[in-house]
C-alpha atoms as a PDB file:
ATOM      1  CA  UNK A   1       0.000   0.000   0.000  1.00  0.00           C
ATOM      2  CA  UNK A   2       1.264   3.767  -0.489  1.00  0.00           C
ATOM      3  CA  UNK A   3       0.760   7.172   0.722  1.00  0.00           C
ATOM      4  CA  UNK A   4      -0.390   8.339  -3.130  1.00  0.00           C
ATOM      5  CA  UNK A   5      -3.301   5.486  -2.983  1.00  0.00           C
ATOM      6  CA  UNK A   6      -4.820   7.877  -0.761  1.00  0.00           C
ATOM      7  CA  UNK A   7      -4.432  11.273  -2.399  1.00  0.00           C
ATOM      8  CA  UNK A   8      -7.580  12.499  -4.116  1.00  0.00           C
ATOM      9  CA  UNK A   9      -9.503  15.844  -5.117  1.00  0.00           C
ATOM     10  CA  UNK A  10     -11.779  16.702  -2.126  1.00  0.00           C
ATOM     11  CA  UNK A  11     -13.847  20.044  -3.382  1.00  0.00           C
ATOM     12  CA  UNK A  12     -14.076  21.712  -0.517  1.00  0.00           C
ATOM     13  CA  UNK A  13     -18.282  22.287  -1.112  1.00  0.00           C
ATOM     14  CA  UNK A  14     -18.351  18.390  -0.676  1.00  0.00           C
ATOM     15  CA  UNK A  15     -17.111  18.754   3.122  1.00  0.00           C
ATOM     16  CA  UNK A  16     -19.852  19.277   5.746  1.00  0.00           C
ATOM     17  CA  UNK A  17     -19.803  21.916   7.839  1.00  0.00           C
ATOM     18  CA  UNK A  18     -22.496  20.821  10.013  1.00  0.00           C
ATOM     19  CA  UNK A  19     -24.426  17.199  10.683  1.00  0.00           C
ATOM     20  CA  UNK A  20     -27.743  16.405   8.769  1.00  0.00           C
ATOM     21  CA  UNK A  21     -30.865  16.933  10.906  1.00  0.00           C
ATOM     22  CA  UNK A  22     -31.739  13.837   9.763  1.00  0.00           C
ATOM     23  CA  UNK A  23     -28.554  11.986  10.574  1.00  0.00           C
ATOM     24  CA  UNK A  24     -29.548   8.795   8.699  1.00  0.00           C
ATOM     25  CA  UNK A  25     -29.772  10.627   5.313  1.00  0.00           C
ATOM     26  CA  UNK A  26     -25.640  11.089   5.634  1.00  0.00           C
ATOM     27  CA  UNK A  27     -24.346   9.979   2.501  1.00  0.00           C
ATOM     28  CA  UNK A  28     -22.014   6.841   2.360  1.00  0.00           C
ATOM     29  CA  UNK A  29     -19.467   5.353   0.201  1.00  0.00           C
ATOM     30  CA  UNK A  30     -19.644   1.820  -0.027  1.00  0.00           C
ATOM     31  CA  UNK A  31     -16.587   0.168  -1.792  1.00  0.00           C
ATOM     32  CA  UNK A  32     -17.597  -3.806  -2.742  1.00  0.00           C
ATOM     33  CA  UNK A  33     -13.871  -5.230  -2.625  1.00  0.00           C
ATOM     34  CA  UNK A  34     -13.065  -5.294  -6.350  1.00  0.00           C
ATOM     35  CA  UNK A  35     -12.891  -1.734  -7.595  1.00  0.00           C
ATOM     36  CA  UNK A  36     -16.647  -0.469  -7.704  1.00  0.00           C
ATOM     37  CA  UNK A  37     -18.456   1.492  -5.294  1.00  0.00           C
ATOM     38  CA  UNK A  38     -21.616   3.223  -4.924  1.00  0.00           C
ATOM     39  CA  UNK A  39     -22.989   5.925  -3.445  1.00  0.00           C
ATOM     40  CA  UNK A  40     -25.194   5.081  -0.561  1.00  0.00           C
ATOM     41  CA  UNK A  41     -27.222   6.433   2.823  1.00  0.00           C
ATOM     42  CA  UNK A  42     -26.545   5.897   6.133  1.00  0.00           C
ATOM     43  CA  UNK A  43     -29.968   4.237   6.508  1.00  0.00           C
ATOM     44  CA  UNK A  44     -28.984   1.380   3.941  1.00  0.00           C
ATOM     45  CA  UNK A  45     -25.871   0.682   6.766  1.00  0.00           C
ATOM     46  CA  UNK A  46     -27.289  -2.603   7.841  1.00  0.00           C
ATOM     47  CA  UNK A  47     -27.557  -4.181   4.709  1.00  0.00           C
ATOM     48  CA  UNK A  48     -23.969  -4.501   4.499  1.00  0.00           C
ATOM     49  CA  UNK A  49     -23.417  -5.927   7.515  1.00  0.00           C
ATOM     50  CA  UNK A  50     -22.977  -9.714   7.880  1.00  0.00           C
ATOM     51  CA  UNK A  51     -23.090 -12.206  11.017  1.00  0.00           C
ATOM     52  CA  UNK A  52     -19.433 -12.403  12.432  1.00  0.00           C
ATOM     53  CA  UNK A  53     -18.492  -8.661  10.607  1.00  0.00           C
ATOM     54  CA  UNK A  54     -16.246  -6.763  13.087  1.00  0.00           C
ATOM     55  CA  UNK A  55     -17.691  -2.496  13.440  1.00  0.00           C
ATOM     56  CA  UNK A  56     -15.185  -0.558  14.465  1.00  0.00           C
ATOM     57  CA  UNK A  57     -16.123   3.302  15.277  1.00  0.00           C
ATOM     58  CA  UNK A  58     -14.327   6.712  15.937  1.00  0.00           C
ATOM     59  CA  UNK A  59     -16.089   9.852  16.400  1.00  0.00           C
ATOM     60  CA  UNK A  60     -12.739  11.908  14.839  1.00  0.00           C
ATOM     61  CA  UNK A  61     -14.108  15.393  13.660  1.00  0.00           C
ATOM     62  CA  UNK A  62     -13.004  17.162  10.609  1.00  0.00           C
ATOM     63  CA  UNK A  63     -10.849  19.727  10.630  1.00  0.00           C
ATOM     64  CA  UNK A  64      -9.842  23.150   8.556  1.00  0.00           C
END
């Protein structure tokens, strides 16, 4: 893995400055493990989880 796998055009208009009212309406990237992804809501979470699937959480905030 390298550093430049990760560097990518973030337009600053795409960043939230607040949260949603309606927090489950966050958008969500969902990558399926072979190159595609689609863009998702927060509400459709569960649907990707499986029996035995490990969550891990963080509640880091972005910064300016």
């Amino acid at each position: 893995m390298l550093t430049k796998d990760f560097s990518y055009d973030l337009p600053a208009n795409l960043i939230a400055q607040r949260p949603l009212q309606q927090r489950s309406a966050s958008r969500m990237l969902v990558l399926d493990g072979q190159g595609g992804w689609q863009d998702q809501k927060f509400q459709d979470f569960r649907q990707h989880l499986s029996a035995g699937d490990l969550l891990v959480v963080n509640n880091t905030r972005v910064m300016a």
